[in-house]
Protein backbone atom coordinates (compact mmCIF):
# COMPACT_ATOMS: atom_id res chain seq x y z
CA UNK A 1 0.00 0.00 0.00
CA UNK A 2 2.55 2.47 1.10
CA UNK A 3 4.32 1.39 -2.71
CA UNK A 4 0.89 2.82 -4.10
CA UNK A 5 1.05 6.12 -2.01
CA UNK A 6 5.00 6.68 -2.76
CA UNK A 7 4.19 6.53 -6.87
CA UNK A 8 0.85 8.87 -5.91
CA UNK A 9 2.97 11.46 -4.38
CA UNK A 10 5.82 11.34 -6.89
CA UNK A 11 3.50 11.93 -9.73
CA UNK A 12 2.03 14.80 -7.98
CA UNK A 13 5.28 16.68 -7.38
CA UNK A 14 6.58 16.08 -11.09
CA UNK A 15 3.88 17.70 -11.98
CA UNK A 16 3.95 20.79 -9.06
CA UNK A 17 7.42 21.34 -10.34
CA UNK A 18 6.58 21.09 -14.28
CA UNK A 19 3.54 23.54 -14.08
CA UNK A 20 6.25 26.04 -11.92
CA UNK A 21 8.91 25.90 -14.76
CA UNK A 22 6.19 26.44 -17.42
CA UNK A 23 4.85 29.14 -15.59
CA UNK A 24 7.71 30.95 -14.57
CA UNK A 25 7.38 34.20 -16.72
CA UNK A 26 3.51 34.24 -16.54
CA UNK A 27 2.69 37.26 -13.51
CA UNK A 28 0.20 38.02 -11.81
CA UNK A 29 -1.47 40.42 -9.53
CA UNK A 30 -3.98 38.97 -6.33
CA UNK A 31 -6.86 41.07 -4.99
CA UNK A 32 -8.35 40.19 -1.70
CA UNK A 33 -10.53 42.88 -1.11
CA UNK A 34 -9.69 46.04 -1.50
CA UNK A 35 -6.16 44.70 -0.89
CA UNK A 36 -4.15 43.97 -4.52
CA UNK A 37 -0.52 41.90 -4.02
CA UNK A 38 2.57 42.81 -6.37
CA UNK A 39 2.90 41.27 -9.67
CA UNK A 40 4.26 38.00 -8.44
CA UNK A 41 4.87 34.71 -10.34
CA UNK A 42 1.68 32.71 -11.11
CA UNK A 43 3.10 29.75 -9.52
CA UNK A 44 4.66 31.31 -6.41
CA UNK A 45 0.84 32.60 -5.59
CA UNK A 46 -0.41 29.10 -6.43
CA UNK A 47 1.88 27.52 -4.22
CA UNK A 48 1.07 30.10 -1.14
CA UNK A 49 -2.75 29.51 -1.99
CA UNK A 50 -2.21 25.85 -1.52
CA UNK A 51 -0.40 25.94 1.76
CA UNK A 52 -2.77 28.44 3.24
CA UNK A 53 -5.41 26.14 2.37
CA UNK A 54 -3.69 23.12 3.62
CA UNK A 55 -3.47 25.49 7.20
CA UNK A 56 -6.60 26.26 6.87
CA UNK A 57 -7.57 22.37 6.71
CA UNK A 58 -4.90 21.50 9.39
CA UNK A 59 -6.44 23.52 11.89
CA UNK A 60 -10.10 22.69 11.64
CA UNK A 61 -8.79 18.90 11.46
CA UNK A 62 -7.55 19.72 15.13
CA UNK A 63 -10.92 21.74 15.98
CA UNK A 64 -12.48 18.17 14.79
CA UNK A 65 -9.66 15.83 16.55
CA UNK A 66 -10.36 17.39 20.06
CA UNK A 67 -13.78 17.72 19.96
CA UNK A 68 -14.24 13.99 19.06
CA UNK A 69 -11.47 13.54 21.92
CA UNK A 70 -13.75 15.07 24.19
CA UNK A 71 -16.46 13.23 23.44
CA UNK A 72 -14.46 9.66 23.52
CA UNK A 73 -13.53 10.83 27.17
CA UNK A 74 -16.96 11.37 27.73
CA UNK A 75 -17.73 7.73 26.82
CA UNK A 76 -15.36 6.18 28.49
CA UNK A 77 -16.27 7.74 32.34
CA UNK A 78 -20.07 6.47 30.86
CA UNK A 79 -18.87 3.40 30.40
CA UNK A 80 -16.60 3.30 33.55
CA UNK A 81 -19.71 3.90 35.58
CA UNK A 82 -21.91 2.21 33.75
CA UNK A 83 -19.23 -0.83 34.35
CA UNK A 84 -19.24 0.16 38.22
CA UNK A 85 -23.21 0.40 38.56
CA UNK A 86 -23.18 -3.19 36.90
CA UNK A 87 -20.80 -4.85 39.37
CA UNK A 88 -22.45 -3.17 42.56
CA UNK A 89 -25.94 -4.88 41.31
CA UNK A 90 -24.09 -8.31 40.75
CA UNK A 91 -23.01 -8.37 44.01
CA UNK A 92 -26.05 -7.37 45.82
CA UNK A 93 -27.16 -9.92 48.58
CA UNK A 94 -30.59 -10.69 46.98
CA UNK A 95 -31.04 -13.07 50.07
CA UNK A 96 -30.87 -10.60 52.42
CA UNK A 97 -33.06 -7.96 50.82
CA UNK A 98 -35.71 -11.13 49.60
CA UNK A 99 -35.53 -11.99 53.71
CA UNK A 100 -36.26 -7.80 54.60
CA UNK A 101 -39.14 -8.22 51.84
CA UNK A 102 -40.61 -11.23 53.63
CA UNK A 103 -40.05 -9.67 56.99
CA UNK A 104 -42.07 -6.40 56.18
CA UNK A 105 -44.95 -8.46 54.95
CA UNK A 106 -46.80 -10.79 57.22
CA UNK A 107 -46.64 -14.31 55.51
CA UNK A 108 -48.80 -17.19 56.88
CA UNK A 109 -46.99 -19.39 54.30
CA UNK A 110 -43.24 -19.08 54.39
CA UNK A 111 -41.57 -18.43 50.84
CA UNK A 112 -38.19 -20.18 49.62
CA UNK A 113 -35.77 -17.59 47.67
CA UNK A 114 -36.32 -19.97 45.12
CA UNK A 115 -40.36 -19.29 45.34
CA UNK A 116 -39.50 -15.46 45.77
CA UNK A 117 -37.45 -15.10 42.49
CA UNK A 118 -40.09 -16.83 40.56
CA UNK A 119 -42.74 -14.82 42.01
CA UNK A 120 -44.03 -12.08 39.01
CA UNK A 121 -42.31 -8.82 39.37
CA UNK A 122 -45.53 -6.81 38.60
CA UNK A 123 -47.99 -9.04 40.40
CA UNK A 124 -46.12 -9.26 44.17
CA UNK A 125 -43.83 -6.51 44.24
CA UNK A 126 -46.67 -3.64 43.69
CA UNK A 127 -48.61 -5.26 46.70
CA UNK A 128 -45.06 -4.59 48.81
CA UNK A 129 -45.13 -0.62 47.59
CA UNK A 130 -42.00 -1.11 45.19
């Protein structure tokens, strides 16, 4: 790939430097605004175009590459506590909140945990005031 890239960027150069040579007598003058630039060669103000534009383009890439920086940061610590919030609820004691439950209702019958868990969220736990 890199072979590809080298021939790309030769062949782009050769001609860079071929259009300056042919060019070399040709002048002209610039206006930006009211502002008008010496009679310069036309492919010295090519060439100055160019890298002002590749500036330009370098420093909104930057703009880009820290916001999106930012914004990976943000995802990570999201993920980080999300990751956190997971592993506190994994290692809840269900059979010592399941035993509070049962203690705060009054049960003739005596559940297992294994009854409890199969019990119907929406049906029991509504009756408890979760």
């Amino acid at each position: 790939m890199s072979i590809f890239r080298w021939v790309f960027v030769s062949v782009v150069v050769i001609a860079v430097v071929g259009f300056a040579l042919q060019n070399q007598q040709q002048m002209v003058n610039v206006r930006l605004g009211t502002y008008t630039t010496p009679e310069t060669p036309l492919f010295i103000s090519l060439f100055v175009s160019f890298i002002a534009g590749m500036l330009l383009y370098f420093l909104l890439s930057v703009a880009a590459q820290l916001r999106l920086r930012g914004e990976l940061a943000r995802f990570r610590r999201e993920c980080n506590r999300l990751k956190e919030e997971l592993n506190r609820l994994r290692n809840l004691n269900i059979d010592k909140e399941v035993e509070e439950l049962l203690k705060a209702r009054t049960l003739k019958v005596p559940l297992t945990i294994a009854e409890v868990k199969t019990i119907r969220h929406d049906e029991e736990l509504e009756g408890w005031g979760a």
